[in-house]
C-alpha atoms as a PDB file:
ATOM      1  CA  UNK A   1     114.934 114.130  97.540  1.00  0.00           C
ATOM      2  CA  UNK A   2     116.165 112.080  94.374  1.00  0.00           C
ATOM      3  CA  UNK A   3     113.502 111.637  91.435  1.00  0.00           C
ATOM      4  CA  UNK A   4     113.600 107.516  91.307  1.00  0.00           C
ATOM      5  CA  UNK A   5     110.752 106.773  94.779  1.00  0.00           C
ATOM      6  CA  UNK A   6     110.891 103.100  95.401  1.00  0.00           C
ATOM      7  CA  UNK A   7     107.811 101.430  97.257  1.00  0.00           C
ATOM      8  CA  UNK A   8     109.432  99.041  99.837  1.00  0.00           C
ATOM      9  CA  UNK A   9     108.152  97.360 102.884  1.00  0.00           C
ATOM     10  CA  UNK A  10     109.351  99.083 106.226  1.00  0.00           C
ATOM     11  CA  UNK A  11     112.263  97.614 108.275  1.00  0.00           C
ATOM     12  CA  UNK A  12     112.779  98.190 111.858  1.00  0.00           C
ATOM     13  CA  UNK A  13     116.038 100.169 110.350  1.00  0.00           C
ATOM     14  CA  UNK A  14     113.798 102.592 108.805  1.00  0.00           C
ATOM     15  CA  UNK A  15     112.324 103.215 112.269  1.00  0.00           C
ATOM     16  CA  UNK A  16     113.744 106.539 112.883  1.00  0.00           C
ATOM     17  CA  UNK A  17     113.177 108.334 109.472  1.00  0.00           C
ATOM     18  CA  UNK A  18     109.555 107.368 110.005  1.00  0.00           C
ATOM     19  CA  UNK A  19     109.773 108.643 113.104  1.00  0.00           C
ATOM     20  CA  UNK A  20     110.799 111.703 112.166  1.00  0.00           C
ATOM     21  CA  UNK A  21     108.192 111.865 109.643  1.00  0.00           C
ATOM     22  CA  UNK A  22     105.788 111.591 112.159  1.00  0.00           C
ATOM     23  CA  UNK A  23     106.450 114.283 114.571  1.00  0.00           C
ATOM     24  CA  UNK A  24     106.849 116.403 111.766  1.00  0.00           C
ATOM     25  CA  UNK A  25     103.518 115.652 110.351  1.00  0.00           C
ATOM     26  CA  UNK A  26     101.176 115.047 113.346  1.00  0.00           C
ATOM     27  CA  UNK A  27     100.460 117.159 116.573  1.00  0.00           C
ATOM     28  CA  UNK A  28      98.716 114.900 119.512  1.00  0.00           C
ATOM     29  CA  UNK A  29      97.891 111.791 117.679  1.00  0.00           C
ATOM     30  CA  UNK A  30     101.363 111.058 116.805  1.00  0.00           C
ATOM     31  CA  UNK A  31     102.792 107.304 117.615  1.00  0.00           C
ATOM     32  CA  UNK A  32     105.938 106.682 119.916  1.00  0.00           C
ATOM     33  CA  UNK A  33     108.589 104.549 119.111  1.00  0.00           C
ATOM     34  CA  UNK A  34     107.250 101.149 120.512  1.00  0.00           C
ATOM     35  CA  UNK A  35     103.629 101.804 119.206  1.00  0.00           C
ATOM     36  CA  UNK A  36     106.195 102.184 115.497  1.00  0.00           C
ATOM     37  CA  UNK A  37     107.941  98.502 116.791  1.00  0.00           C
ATOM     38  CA  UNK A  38     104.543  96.600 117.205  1.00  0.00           C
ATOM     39  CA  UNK A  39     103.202  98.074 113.794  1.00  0.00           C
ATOM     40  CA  UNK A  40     105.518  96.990 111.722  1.00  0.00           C
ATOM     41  CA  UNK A  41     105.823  93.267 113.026  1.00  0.00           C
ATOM     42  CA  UNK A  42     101.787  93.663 113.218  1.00  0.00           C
ATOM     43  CA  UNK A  43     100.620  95.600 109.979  1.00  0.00           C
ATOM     44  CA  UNK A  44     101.537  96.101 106.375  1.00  0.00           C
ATOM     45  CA  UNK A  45     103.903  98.796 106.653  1.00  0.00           C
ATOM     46  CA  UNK A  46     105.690 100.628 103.206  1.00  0.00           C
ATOM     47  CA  UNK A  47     107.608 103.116 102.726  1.00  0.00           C
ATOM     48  CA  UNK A  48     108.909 105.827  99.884  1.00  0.00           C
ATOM     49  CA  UNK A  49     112.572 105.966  99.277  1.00  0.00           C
ATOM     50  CA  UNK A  50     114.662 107.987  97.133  1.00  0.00           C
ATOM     51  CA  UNK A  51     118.409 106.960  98.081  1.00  0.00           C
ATOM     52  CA  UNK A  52     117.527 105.292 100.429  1.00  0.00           C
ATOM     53  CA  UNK A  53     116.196 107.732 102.738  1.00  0.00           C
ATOM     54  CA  UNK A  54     112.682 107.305 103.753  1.00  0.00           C
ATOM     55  CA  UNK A  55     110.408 110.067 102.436  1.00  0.00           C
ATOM     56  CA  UNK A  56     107.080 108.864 103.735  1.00  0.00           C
ATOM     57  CA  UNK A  57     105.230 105.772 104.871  1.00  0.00           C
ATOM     58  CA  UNK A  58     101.814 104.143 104.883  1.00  0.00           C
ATOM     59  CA  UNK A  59     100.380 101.548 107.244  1.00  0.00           C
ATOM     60  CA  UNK A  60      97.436  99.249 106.626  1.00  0.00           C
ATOM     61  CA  UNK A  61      95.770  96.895 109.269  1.00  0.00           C
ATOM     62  CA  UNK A  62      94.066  94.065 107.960  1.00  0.00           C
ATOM     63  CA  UNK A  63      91.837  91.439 109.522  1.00  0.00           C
ATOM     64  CA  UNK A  64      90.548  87.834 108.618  1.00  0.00           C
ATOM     65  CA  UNK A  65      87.069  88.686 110.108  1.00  0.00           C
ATOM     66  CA  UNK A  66      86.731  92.335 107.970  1.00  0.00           C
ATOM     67  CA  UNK A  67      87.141  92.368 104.267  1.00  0.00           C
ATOM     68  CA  UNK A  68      88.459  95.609 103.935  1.00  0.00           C
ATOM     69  CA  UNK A  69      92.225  97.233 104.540  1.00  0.00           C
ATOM     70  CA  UNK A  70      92.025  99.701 107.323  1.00  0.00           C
ATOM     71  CA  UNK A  71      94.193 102.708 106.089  1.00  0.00           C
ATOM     72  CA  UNK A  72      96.068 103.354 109.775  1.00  0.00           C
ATOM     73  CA  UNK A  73      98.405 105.980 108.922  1.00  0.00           C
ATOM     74  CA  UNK A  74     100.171 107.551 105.860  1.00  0.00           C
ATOM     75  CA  UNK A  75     102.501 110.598 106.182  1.00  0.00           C
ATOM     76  CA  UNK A  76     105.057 112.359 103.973  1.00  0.00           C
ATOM     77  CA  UNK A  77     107.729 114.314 105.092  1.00  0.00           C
ATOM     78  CA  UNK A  78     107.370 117.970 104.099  1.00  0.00           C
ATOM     79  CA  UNK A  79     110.509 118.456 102.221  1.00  0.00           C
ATOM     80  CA  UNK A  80     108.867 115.152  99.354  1.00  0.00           C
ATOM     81  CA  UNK A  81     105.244 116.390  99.682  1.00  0.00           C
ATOM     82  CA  UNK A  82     103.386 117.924  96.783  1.00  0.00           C
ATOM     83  CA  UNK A  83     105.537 115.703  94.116  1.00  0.00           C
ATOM     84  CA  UNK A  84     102.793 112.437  94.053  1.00  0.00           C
ATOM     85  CA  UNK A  85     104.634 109.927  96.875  1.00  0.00           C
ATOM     86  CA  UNK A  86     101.274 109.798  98.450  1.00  0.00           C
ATOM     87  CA  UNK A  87      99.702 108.894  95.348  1.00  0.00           C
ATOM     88  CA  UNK A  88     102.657 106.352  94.881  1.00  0.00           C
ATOM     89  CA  UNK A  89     101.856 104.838  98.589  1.00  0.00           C
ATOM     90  CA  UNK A  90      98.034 104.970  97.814  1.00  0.00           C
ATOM     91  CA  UNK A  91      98.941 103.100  94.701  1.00  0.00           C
ATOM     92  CA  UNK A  92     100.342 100.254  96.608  1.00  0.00           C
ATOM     93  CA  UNK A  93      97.640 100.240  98.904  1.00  0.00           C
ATOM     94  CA  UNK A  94      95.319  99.623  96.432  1.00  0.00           C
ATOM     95  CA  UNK A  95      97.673  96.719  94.980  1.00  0.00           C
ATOM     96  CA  UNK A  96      97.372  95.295  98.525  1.00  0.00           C
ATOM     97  CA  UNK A  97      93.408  95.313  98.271  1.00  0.00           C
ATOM     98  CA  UNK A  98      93.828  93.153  95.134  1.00  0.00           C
ATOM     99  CA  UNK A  99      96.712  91.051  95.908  1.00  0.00           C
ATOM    100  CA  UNK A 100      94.766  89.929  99.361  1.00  0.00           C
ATOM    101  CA  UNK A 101      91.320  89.709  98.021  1.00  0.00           C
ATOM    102  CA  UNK A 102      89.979  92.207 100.210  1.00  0.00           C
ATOM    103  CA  UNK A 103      87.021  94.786  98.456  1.00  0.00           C
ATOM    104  CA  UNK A 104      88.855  98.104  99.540  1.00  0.00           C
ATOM    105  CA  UNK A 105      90.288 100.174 102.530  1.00  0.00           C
ATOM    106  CA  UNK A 106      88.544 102.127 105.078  1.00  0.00           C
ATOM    107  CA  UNK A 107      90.088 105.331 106.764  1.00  0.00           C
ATOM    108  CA  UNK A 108      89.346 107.893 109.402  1.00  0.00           C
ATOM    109  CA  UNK A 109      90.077 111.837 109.040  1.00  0.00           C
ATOM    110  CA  UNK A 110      89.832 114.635 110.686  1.00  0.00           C
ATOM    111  CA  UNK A 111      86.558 116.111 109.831  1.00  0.00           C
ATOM    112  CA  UNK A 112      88.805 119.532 110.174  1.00  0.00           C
ATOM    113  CA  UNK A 113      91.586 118.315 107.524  1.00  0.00           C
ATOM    114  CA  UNK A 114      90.077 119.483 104.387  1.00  0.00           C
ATOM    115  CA  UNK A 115      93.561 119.105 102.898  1.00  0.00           C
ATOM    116  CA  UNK A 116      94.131 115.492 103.494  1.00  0.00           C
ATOM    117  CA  UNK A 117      89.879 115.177 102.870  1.00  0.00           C
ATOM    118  CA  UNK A 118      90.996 116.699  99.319  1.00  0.00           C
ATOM    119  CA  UNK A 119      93.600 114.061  98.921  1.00  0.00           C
ATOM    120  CA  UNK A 120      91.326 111.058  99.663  1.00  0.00           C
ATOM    121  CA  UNK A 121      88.640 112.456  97.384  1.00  0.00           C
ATOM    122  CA  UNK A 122      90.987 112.873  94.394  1.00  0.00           C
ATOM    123  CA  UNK A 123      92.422 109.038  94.842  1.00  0.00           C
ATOM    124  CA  UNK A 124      89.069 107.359  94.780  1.00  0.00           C
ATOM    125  CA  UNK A 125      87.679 107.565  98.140  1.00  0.00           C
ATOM    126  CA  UNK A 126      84.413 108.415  99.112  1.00  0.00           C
ATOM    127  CA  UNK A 127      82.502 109.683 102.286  1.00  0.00           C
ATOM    128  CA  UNK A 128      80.808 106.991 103.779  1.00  0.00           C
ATOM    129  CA  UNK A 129      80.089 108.081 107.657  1.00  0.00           C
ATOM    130  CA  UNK A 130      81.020 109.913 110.370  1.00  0.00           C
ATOM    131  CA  UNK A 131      82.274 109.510 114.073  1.00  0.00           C
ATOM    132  CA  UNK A 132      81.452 111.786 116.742  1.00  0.00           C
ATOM    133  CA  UNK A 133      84.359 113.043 119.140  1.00  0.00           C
ATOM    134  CA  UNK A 134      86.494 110.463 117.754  1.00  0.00           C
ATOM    135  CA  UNK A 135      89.699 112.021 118.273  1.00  0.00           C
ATOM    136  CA  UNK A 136      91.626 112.812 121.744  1.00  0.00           C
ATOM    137  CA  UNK A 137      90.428 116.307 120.707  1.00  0.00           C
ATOM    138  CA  UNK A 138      87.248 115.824 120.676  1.00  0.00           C
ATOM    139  CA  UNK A 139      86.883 116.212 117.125  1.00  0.00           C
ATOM    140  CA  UNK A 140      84.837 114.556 114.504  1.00  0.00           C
ATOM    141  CA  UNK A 141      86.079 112.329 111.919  1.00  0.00           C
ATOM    142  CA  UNK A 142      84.689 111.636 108.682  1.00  0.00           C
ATOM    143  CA  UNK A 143      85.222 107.815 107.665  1.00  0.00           C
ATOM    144  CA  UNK A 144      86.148 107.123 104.068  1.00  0.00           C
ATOM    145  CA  UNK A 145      86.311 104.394 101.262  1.00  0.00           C
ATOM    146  CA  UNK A 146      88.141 102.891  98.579  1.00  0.00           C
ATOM    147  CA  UNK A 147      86.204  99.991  97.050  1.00  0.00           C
ATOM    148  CA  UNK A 148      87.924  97.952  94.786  1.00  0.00           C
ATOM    149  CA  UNK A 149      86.052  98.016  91.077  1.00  0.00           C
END
Protein backbone atom coordinates (compact mmCIF):
# COMPACT_ATOMS: atom_id res chain seq x y z
CA UNK A 1 0.00 0.00 0.00
CA UNK A 2 1.12 3.66 -1.06
CA UNK A 3 1.58 6.27 1.92
CA UNK A 4 -1.04 9.11 0.48
CA UNK A 5 -4.86 7.18 2.01
CA UNK A 6 -7.64 9.16 0.51
CA UNK A 7 -11.17 9.06 2.32
CA UNK A 8 -13.71 8.65 -0.56
CA UNK A 9 -17.26 7.58 -0.68
CA UNK A 10 -17.72 3.88 -1.98
CA UNK A 11 -18.80 3.19 -5.62
CA UNK A 12 -20.45 0.12 -6.74
CA UNK A 13 -16.87 -0.25 -8.70
CA UNK A 14 -15.20 -0.61 -5.48
CA UNK A 15 -17.55 -3.52 -4.75
CA UNK A 16 -15.15 -6.27 -5.08
CA UNK A 17 -12.04 -4.90 -3.15
CA UNK A 18 -14.49 -4.47 -0.30
CA UNK A 19 -15.50 -7.63 -0.80
CA UNK A 20 -12.45 -9.03 -0.50
CA UNK A 21 -11.82 -7.13 2.53
CA UNK A 22 -14.56 -8.69 4.04
CA UNK A 23 -14.01 -12.31 3.77
CA UNK A 24 -10.68 -11.67 4.77
CA UNK A 25 -11.64 -9.94 7.90
CA UNK A 26 -14.87 -11.64 9.12
CA UNK A 27 -15.78 -15.41 9.72
CA UNK A 28 -19.83 -15.99 9.86
CA UNK A 29 -21.09 -12.51 10.01
CA UNK A 30 -19.62 -11.56 6.80
CA UNK A 31 -22.05 -9.73 4.05
CA UNK A 32 -22.62 -11.18 0.43
CA UNK A 33 -22.46 -9.30 -2.51
CA UNK A 34 -26.15 -8.00 -2.75
CA UNK A 35 -26.36 -7.28 1.08
CA UNK A 36 -22.75 -4.91 -0.26
CA UNK A 37 -25.30 -3.51 -3.39
CA UNK A 38 -28.20 -2.37 -1.02
CA UNK A 39 -25.63 -0.75 1.50
CA UNK A 40 -24.11 1.39 -0.49
CA UNK A 41 -27.28 2.89 -2.32
CA UNK A 42 -28.78 2.70 1.45
CA UNK A 43 -25.93 3.87 3.93
CA UNK A 44 -22.97 6.17 4.11
CA UNK A 45 -20.39 4.04 2.79
CA UNK A 46 -16.29 5.28 2.59
CA UNK A 47 -13.55 3.88 1.78
CA UNK A 48 -9.44 4.11 2.17
CA UNK A 49 -7.48 4.28 -0.98
CA UNK A 50 -3.94 4.42 -1.71
CA UNK A 51 -3.70 4.20 -5.69
CA UNK A 52 -6.64 3.62 -6.00
CA UNK A 53 -7.00 0.34 -4.52
CA UNK A 54 -9.35 0.06 -1.69
CA UNK A 55 -7.61 -0.69 1.62
CA UNK A 56 -10.57 -0.68 3.94
CA UNK A 57 -14.09 0.64 4.33
CA UNK A 58 -16.57 1.89 6.90
CA UNK A 59 -20.36 1.94 6.78
CA UNK A 60 -22.70 4.09 8.85
CA UNK A 61 -26.60 3.79 8.96
CA UNK A 62 -28.35 6.73 9.88
CA UNK A 63 -31.98 7.44 10.66
CA UNK A 64 -34.34 10.59 10.85
CA UNK A 65 -36.12 9.09 13.96
CA UNK A 66 -32.49 8.26 15.99
CA UNK A 67 -29.98 10.97 16.50
CA UNK A 68 -27.08 8.99 16.46
CA UNK A 69 -24.85 7.26 13.42
CA UNK A 70 -25.03 3.55 13.77
CA UNK A 71 -21.38 2.35 13.09
CA UNK A 72 -22.49 -0.92 10.72
CA UNK A 73 -19.26 -2.16 9.67
CA UNK A 74 -15.58 -1.02 9.31
CA UNK A 75 -12.81 -3.42 8.12
CA UNK A 76 -9.22 -3.08 6.90
CA UNK A 77 -7.53 -5.36 4.85
CA UNK A 78 -4.62 -7.04 6.63
CA UNK A 79 -1.85 -6.14 4.38
CA UNK A 80 -2.92 -1.72 5.45
CA UNK A 81 -3.77 -2.60 9.09
CA UNK A 82 -1.69 -1.37 11.98
CA UNK A 83 -0.62 1.98 9.91
CA UNK A 84 -3.87 4.35 11.34
CA UNK A 85 -6.56 3.83 8.15
CA UNK A 86 -9.00 2.92 10.80
CA UNK A 87 -8.29 5.91 12.67
CA UNK A 88 -8.49 7.80 9.23
CA UNK A 89 -12.15 6.10 8.58
CA UNK A 90 -13.13 6.79 12.30
CA UNK A 91 -12.05 10.30 11.58
CA UNK A 92 -14.57 10.71 8.90
CA UNK A 93 -17.12 9.15 10.82
CA UNK A 94 -16.92 11.52 13.31
CA UNK A 95 -16.99 14.42 10.54
CA UNK A 96 -20.28 12.75 9.50
CA UNK A 97 -21.72 13.13 13.18
CA UNK A 98 -21.02 16.88 12.82
CA UNK A 99 -21.73 17.56 9.30
CA UNK A 100 -25.43 15.85 9.89
CA UNK A 101 -26.14 17.17 13.28
CA UNK A 102 -26.39 13.94 14.82
CA UNK A 103 -24.78 13.68 18.79
CA UNK A 104 -22.50 10.56 17.97
CA UNK A 105 -22.42 6.89 16.65
CA UNK A 106 -23.42 3.78 18.29
CA UNK A 107 -21.72 0.31 17.55
CA UNK A 108 -21.97 -3.32 18.46
CA UNK A 109 -18.82 -5.72 19.20
CA UNK A 110 -18.09 -8.80 19.97
CA UNK A 111 -17.90 -8.98 23.65
CA UNK A 112 -14.92 -11.64 22.66
CA UNK A 113 -12.95 -9.00 20.34
CA UNK A 114 -10.82 -7.37 22.85
CA UNK A 115 -8.72 -6.19 19.90
CA UNK A 116 -11.27 -4.25 18.03
CA UNK A 117 -12.81 -3.36 21.95
CA UNK A 118 -9.12 -1.80 22.28
CA UNK A 119 -9.57 0.13 19.12
CA UNK A 120 -12.96 1.70 20.01
CA UNK A 121 -11.69 2.60 23.47
CA UNK A 122 -8.59 4.42 22.17
CA UNK A 123 -10.84 6.57 19.48
CA UNK A 124 -13.28 7.91 21.99
CA UNK A 125 -15.81 5.35 22.53
CA UNK A 126 -17.18 4.23 25.57
CA UNK A 127 -19.10 1.12 26.99
CA UNK A 128 -22.51 1.90 27.28
CA UNK A 129 -24.51 -1.67 27.38
CA UNK A 130 -24.61 -4.96 26.50
CA UNK A 131 -26.69 -7.50 24.35
CA UNK A 132 -27.18 -10.96 25.23
CA UNK A 133 -26.66 -13.73 22.43
CA UNK A 134 -26.65 -11.09 19.95
CA UNK A 135 -24.63 -12.68 17.42
CA UNK A 136 -25.50 -15.89 15.11
CA UNK A 137 -23.01 -17.39 17.61
CA UNK A 138 -24.60 -16.88 20.36
CA UNK A 139 -22.27 -14.48 21.66
CA UNK A 140 -22.56 -11.33 23.59
CA UNK A 141 -21.92 -7.98 22.33
CA UNK A 142 -20.92 -5.04 24.13
CA UNK A 143 -22.60 -1.77 22.61
CA UNK A 144 -20.44 1.32 22.38
CA UNK A 145 -20.43 5.22 21.99
CA UNK A 146 -19.01 8.12 20.45
CA UNK A 147 -20.76 11.29 21.61
CA UNK A 148 -20.01 14.24 19.89
CA UNK A 149 -18.40 17.05 22.50
Amino acid sequence: MGKEIRIVKAEKEDLHQIMEIEALSFQEEKFNRRQFLYLLSHSLCYVAKSENKVCAYVILLQSVRIHQLRLYSIAVHPDARKKNIGKLLLQKAFSLVVDLQKRGIYLEVKKSNKEAISFYTKNGFTYSGEKKSYYPDGSDAWVMRYIKE
